[in-house]
Protein backbone atom coordinates (compact mmCIF):
# COMPACT_ATOMS: atom_id res chain seq x y z
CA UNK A 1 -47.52 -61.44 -22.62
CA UNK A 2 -44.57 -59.53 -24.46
CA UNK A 3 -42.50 -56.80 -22.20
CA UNK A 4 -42.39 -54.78 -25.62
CA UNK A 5 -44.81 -51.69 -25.68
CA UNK A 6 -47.03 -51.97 -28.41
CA UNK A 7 -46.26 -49.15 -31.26
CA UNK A 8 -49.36 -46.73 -30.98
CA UNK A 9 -48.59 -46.84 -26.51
CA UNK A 10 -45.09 -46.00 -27.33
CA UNK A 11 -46.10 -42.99 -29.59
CA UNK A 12 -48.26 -41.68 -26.98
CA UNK A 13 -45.83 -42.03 -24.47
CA UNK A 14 -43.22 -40.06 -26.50
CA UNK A 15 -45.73 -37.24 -26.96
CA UNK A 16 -46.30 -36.76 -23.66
CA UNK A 17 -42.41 -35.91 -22.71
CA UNK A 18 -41.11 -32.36 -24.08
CA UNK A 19 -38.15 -29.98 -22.92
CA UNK A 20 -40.18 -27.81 -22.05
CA UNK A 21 -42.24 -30.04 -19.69
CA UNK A 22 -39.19 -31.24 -17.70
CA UNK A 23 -38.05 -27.80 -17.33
CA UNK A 24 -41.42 -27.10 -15.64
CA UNK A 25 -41.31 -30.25 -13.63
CA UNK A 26 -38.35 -29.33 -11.89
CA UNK A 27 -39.67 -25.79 -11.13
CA UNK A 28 -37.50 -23.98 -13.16
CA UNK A 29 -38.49 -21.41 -16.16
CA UNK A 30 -36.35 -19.06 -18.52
CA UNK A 31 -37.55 -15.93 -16.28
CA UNK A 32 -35.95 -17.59 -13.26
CA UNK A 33 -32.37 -17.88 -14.72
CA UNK A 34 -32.12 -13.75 -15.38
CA UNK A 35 -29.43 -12.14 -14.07
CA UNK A 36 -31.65 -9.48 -11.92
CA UNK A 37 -33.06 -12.34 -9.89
CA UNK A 38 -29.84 -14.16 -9.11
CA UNK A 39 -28.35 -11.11 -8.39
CA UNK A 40 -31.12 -10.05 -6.33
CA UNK A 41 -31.20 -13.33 -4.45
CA UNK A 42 -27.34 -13.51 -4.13
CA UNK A 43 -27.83 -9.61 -2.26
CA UNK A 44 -30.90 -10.77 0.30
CA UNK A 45 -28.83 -13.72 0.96
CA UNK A 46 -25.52 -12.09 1.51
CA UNK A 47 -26.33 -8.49 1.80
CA UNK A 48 -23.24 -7.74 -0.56
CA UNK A 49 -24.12 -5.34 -3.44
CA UNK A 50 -23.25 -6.77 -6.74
CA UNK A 51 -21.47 -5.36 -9.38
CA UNK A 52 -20.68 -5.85 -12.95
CA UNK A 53 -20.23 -7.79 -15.06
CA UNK A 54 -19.64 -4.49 -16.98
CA UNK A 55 -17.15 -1.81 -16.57
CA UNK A 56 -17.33 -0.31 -13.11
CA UNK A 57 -15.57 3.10 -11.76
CA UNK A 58 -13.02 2.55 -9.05
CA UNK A 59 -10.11 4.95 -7.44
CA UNK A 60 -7.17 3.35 -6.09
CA UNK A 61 -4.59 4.78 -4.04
CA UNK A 62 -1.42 4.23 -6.02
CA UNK A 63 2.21 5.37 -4.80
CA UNK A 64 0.49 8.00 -2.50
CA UNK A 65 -1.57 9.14 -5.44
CA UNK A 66 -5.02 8.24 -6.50
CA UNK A 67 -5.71 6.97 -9.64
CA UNK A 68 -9.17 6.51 -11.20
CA UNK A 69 -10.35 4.11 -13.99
CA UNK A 70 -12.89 1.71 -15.06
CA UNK A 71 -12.55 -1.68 -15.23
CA UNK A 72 -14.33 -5.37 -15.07
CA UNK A 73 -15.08 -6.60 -11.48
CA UNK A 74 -13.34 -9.75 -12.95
CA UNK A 75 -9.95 -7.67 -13.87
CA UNK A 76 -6.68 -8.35 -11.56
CA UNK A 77 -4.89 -5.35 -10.56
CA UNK A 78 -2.00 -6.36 -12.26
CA UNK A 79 -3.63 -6.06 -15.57
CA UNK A 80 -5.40 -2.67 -14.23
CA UNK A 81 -1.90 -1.39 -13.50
CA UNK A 82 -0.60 -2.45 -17.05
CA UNK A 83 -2.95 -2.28 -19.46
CA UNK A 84 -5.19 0.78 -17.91
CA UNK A 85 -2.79 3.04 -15.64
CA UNK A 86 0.66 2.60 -17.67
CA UNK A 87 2.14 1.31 -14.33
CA UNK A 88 4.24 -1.67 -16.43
CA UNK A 89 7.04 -2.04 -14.04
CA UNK A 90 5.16 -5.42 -12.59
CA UNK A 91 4.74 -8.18 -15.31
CA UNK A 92 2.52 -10.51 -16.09
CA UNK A 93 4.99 -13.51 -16.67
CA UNK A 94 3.25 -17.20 -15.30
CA UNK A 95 -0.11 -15.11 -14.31
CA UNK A 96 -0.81 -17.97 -11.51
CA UNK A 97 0.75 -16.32 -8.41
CA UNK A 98 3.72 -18.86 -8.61
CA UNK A 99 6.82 -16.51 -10.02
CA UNK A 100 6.46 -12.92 -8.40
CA UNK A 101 7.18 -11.23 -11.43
CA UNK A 102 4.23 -9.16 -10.86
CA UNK A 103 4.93 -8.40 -6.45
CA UNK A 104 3.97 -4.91 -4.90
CA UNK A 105 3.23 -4.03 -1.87
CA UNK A 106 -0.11 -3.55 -0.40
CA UNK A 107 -1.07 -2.37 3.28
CA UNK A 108 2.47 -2.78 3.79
CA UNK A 109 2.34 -6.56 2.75
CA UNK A 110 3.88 -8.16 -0.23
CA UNK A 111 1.44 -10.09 -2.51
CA UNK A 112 1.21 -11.06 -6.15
CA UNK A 113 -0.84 -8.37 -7.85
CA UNK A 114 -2.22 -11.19 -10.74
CA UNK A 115 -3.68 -12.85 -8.01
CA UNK A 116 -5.76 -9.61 -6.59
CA UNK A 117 -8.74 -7.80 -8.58
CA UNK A 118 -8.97 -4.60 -8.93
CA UNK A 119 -12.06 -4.10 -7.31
CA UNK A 120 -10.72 -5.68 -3.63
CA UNK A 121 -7.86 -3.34 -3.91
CA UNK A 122 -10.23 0.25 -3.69
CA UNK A 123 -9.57 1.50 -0.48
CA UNK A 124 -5.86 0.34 -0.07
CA UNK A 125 -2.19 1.85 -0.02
CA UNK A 126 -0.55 0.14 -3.07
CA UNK A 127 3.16 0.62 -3.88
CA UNK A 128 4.83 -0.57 -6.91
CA UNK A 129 8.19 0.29 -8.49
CA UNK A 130 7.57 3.35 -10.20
CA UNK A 131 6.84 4.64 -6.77
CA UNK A 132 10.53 4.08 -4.53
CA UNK A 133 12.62 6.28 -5.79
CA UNK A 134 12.56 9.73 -4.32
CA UNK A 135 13.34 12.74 -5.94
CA UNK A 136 14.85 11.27 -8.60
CA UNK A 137 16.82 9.12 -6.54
CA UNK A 138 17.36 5.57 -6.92
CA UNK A 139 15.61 3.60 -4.00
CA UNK A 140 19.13 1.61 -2.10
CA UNK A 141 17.60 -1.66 -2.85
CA UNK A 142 17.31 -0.56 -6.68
CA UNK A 143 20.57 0.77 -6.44
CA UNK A 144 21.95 -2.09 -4.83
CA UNK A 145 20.43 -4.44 -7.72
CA UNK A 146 22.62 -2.75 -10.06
CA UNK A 147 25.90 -2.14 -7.87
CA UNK A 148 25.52 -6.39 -7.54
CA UNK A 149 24.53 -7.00 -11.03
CA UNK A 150 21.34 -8.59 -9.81
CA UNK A 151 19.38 -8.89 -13.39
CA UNK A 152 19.71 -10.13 -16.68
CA UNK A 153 16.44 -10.11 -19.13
CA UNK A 154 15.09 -8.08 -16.44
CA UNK A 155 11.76 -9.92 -16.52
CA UNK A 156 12.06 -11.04 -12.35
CA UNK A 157 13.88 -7.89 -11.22
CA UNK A 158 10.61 -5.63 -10.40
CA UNK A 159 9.31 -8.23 -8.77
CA UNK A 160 12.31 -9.24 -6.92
CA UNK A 161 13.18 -5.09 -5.92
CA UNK A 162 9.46 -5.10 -4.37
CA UNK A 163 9.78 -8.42 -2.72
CA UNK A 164 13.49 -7.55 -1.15
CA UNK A 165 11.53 -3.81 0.20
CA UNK A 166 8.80 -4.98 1.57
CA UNK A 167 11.23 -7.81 3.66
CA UNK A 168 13.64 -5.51 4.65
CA UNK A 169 10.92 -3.09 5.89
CA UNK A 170 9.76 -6.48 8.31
CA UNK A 171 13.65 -7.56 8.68
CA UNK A 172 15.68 -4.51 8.79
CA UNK A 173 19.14 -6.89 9.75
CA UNK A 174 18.85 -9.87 7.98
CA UNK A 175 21.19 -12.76 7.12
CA UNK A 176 22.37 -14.52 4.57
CA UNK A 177 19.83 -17.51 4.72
CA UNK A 178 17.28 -15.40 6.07
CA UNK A 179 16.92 -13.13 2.31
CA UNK A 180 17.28 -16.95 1.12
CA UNK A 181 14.13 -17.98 2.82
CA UNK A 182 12.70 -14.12 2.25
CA UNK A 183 13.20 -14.22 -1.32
CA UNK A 184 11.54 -17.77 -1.67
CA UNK A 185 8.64 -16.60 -3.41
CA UNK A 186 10.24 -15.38 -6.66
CA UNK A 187 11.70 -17.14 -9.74
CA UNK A 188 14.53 -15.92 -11.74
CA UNK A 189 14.78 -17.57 -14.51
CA UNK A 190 18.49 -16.59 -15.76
CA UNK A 191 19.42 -17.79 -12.06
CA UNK A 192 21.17 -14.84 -10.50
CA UNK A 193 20.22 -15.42 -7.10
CA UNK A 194 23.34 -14.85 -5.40
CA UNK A 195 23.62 -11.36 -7.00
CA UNK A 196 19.75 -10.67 -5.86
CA UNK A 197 20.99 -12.08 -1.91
CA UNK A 198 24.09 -10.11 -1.77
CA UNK A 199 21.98 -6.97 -3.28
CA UNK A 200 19.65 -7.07 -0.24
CA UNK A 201 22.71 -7.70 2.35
CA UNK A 202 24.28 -4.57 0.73
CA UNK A 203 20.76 -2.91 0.93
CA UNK A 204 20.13 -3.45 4.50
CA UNK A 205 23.63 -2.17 5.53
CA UNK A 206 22.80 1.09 3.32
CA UNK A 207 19.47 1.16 4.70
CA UNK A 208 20.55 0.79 8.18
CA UNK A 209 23.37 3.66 7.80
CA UNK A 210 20.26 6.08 6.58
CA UNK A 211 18.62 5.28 9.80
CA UNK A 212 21.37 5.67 12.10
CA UNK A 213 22.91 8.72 10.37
C-alpha cells in the first residue's frame, strides 16, 4: 500500500485548513487583539490606569517652577526638556545612559534624564543647568569650570557641572580620588578630566567658605 495520499484526499485535506480556521482554533479573533481590551485587561490585572499612546498633558516641576506640556507616554524627559520646554543645556549625545551628557538632578539624586520618561518624572523636583545660578550669578561649580578651564566642545560640560553639584551636595569635603570615583559616570570626550577634578576641589573649598562665612 503506497504512504502517498492519493490526489483527490490531498485536495480535500487542503480545503479543510484556512487562516482563518487556525486563528479560531487557538481561541483568538481580530476583536480580541484591540487596544481597549488589552488595555482594559492590563488595568483589572494591575490596577494601573493606562495612558497613551497619544499625546498626554503633564506638569513638571522644573527649577522650582512648573512647566506644563504634552507629550508621548513613550517620550524621555530629556527630549521633553529639549525639544518641548527649550531647556537645551542637557544633550542628547550617546542617548543610552552611558555618557552623562544629558545628568540633572532629580529628588536630589543625579540620574541620566535620556534614561527617564517624562511621564515618571510628574510629581518630582527636577534641576537642570539653567536653574543654578542665582541672580544672575554664576553657580561656584560653574564658575569653577571656567576659572580651571574644564571644557572644550562643551558637549560633556552640562552634564559634568550637574554631576559635580549633585556630589558635592552628598560630599561637601571631598578628595582628590574621591571626585575621581564621583565623576565616574561621565565621558569627556576631549579628555579634560584633570581640569573637571581640580574644578570641583576648587568648588568645594568655595562652597565650604559660603557655608562657614
Amino acid at each position: 500500500m503506497s504512504s502517498k495520499l492519493e490526489p483527490e484526499k490531498l485536495k480535500k485535506r487542503k480545503s479543510n485548513f484556512s487562516r482563518r480556521g487556525f486563528l479560531q482554533g487557538v481561541g483568538i479573533t481580530s476583536g480580541a487583539l484591540t487596544t481597549g481590551i488589552l488595555e482594559t485587561e492590563a488595568e483589572a490585572q494591575t490596577g494601573a490606569k493606562i495612558t497613551g499612546p497619544g499625546e498626554v498633558q503633564i506638569t513638571l516641576q522644573i527649577n522650582g517652577k512648573p512647566y506644563r506640556t504634552s507629550v508621548e507616554p513613550r517620550t524621555t524627559l530629556l527630549d521633553t526638556l529639549r525639544h518641548r520646554l527649550d531647556l537645551t543645556a542637557a544633550k542628547r549625545v550617546c542617548d543610552r545612559g552611558t555618557c552623562g551628557a544629558c545628568t540633572i538632578i532629580i529628588d536630589n539624586k543625579v540620574m541620566y534624564s535620556c534614561t527617564v520618561l517624562a511621564v515618571d518624572a510628574v510629581g518630582r523636583q527636577i534641576q537642570t543647568l539653567e536653574g543654578l545660578s542665582q541672580n544672575g550669578k554664576p553657580h561656584p561649580v560653574s564658575q569653577a569650570f571656567v576659572n580651571n578651564d574644564a571644557q572644550q566642545c562643551g558637549y560633556c560640560t552640562p552634564g559634568f557641572v550637574m554631576a559635580a553639584k549633585g556630589f558635592l551636595d552628598k560630599h561637601p569635603n571631598p578628595s582628590y580620588e574621591d571626585v575621581k570615583k564621583g565623576l565616574g559616570g561621565n565621558l569627556c570626550r576631549c579628555g579634560t578630566y584633570v581640569g573637571v577634578r581640580k574644578a570641583v576641589m576648587e568648588a568645594a573649598k568655595e562652597m565650604n567658605g559660603a557655608k562657614n562665612g
